[in-house]
N, C-alpha and C. Protein backbone atom coordinates (compact mmCIF):
# COMPACT_ATOMS: atom_id res chain seq x y z
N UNK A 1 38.92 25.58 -96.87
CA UNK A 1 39.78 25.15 -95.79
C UNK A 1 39.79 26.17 -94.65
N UNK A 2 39.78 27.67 -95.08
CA UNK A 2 40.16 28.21 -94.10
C UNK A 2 38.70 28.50 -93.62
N UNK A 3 38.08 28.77 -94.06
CA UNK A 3 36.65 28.62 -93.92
C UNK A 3 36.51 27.41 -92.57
N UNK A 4 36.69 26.42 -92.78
CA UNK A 4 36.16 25.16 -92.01
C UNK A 4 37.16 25.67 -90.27
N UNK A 5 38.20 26.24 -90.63
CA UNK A 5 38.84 26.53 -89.38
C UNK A 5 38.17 27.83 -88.55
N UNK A 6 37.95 28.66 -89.18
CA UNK A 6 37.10 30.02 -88.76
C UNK A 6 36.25 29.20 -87.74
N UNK A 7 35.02 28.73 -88.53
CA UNK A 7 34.07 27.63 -87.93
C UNK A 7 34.26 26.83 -86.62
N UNK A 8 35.24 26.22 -86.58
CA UNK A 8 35.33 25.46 -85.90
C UNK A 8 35.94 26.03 -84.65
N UNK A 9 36.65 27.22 -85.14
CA UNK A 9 37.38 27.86 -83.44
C UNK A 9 35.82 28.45 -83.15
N UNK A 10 35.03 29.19 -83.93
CA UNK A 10 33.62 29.39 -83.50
C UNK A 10 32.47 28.92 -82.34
N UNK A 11 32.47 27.65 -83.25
CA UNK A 11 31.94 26.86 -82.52
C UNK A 11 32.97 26.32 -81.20
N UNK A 12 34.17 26.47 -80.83
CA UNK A 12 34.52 26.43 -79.99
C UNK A 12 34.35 26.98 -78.80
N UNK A 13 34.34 28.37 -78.98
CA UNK A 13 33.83 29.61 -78.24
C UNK A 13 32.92 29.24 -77.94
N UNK A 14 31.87 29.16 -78.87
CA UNK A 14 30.39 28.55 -78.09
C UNK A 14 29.87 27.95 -77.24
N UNK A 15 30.99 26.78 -77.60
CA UNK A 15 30.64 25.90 -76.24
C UNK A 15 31.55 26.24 -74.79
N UNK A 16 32.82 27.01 -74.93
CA UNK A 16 33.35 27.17 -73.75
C UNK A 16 32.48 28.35 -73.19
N UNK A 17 31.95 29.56 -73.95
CA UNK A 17 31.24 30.34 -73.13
C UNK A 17 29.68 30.18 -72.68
N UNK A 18 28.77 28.47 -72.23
CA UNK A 18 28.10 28.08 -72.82
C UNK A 18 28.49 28.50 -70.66
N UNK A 19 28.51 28.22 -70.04
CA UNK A 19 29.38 28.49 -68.62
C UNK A 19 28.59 29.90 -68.85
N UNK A 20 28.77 30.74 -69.04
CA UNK A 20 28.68 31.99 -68.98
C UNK A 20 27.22 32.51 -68.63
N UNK A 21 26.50 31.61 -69.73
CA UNK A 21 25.11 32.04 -69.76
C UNK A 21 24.44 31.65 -68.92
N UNK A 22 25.02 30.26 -68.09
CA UNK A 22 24.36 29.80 -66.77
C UNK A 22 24.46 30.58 -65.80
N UNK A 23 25.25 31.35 -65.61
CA UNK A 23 25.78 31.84 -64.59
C UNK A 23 25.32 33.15 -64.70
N UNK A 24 25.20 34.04 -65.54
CA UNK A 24 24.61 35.43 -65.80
C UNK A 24 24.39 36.05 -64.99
N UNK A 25 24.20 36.87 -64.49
CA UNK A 25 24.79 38.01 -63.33
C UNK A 25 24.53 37.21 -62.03
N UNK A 26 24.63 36.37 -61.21
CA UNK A 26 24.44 35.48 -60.21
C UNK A 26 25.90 35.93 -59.29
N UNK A 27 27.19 35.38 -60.20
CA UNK A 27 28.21 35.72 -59.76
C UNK A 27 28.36 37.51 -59.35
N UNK A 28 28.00 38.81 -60.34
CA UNK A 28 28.36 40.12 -60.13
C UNK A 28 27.19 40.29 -59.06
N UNK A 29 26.29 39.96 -58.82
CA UNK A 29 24.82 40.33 -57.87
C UNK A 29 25.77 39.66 -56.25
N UNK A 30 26.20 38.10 -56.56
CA UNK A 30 27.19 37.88 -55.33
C UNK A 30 28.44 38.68 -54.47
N UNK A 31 28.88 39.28 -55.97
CA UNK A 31 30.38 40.09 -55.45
C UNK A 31 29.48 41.82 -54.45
N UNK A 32 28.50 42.14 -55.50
CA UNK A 32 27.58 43.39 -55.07
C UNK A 32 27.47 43.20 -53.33
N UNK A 33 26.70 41.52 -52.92
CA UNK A 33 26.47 41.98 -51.85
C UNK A 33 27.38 41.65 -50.83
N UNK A 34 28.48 40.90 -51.34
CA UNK A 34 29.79 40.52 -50.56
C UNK A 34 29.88 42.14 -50.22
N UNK A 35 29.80 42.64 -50.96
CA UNK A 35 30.63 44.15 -50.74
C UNK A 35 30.10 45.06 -49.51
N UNK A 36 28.26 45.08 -50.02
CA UNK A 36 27.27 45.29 -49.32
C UNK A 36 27.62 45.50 -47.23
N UNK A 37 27.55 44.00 -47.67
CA UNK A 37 28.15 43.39 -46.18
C UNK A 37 29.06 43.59 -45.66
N UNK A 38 30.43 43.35 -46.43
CA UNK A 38 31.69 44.26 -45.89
C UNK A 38 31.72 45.44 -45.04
N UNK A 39 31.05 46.19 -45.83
CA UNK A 39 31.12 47.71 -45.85
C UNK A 39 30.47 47.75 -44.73
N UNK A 40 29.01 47.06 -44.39
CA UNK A 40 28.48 47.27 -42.99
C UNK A 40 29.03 46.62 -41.94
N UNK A 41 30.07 45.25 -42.03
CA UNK A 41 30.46 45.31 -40.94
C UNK A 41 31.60 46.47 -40.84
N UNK A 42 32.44 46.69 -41.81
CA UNK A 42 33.49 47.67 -41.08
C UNK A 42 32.91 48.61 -40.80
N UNK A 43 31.61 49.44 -40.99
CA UNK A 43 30.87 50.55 -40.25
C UNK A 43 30.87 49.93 -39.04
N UNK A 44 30.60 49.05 -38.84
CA UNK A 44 30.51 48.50 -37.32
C UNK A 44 31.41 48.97 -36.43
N UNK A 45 32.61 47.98 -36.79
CA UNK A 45 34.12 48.02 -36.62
C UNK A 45 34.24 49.46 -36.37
N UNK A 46 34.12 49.92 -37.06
CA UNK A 46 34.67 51.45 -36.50
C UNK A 46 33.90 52.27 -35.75
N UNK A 47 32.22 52.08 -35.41
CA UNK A 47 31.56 52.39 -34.59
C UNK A 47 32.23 52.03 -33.11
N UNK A 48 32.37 50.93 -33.63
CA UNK A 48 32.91 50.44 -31.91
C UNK A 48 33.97 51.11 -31.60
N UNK A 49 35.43 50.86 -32.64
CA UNK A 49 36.55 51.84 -32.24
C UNK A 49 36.04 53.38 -31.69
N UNK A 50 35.19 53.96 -31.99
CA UNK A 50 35.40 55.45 -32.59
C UNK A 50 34.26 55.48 -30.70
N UNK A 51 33.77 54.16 -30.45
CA UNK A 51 33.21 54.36 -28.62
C UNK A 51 34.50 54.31 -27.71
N UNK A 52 35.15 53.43 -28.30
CA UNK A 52 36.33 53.25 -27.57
C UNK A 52 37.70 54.11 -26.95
N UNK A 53 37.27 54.91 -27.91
CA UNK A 53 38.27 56.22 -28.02
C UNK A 53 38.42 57.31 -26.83
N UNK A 54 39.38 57.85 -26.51
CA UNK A 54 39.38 58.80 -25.34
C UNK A 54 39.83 59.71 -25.94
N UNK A 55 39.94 60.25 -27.10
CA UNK A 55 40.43 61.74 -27.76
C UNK A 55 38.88 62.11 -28.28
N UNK A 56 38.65 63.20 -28.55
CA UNK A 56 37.39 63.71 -29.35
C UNK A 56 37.59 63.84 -30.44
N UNK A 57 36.73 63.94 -31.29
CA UNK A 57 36.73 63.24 -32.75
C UNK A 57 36.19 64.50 -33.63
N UNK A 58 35.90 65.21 -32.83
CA UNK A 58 35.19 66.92 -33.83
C UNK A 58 35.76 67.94 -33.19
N UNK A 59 36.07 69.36 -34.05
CA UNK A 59 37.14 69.87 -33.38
C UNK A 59 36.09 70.92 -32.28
N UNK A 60 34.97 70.83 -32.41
CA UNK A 60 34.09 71.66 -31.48
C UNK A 60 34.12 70.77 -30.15
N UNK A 61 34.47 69.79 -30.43
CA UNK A 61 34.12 69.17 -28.61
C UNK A 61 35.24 69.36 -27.95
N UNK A 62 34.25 69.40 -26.25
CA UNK A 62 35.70 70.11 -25.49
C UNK A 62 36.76 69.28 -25.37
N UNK A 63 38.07 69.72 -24.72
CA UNK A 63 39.19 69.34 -24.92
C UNK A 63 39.77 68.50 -26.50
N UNK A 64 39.19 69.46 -27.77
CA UNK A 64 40.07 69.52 -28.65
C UNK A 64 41.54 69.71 -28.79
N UNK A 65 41.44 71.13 -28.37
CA UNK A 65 42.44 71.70 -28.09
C UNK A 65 43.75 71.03 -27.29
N UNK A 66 44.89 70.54 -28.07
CA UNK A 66 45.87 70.15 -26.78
C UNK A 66 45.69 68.50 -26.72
N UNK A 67 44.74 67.69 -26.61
CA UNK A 67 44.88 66.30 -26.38
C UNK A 67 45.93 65.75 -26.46
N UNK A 68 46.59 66.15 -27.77
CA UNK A 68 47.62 65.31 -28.19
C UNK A 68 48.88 65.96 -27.15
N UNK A 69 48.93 66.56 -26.80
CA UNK A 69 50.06 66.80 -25.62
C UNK A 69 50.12 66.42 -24.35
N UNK A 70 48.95 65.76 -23.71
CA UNK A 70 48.73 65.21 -22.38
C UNK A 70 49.36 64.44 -22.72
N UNK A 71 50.56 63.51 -21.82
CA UNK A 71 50.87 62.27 -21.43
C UNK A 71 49.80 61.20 -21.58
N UNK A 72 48.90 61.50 -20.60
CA UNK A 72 48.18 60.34 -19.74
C UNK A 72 47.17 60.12 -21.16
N UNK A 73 46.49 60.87 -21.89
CA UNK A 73 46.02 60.72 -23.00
C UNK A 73 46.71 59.85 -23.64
N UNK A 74 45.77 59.07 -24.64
CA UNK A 74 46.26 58.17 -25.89
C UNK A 74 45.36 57.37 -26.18
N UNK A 75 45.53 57.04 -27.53
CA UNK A 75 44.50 55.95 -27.83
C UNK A 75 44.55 55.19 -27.66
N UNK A 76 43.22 54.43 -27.19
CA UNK A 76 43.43 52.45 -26.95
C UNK A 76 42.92 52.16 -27.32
């Protein structure tokens, strides 16, 4: 009896993870290059911000020093 139940949740599994094997890394290779892509547009995205910018961005370039205290300075 208990035997025949073991079995049968078994073979249950089988067939619900039967989905699984079709699919085999298709879905994780999809999420990989979703990510891929992401990542290069927000490099983008922030290429553009980081043109856009009127503060300097390394502390060797001139007018490091102080930016943040000008008025007329600010980011847009």
């Amino acid at each position: 009896m208990w035997t025949d139940i073991v079995y049968a949740v078994g073979d249950l599994f089988t067939v619900l993870f039967v989905f699984f094997e079709v699919i085999q890394n298709y879905f994780n290779d999809l999420l990989l290059l979703t990510g891929f892509v992401g990542f290069a547009y927000w490099m983008y995205v922030q290429h553009n911000f980081s043109k856009k910018a009127n503060v300097p961005s390394e502390v060797g370039d001139r007018g490091f020093e102080g930016w943040y205290k000008d008025e007329n300075k600010q980011i847009k």
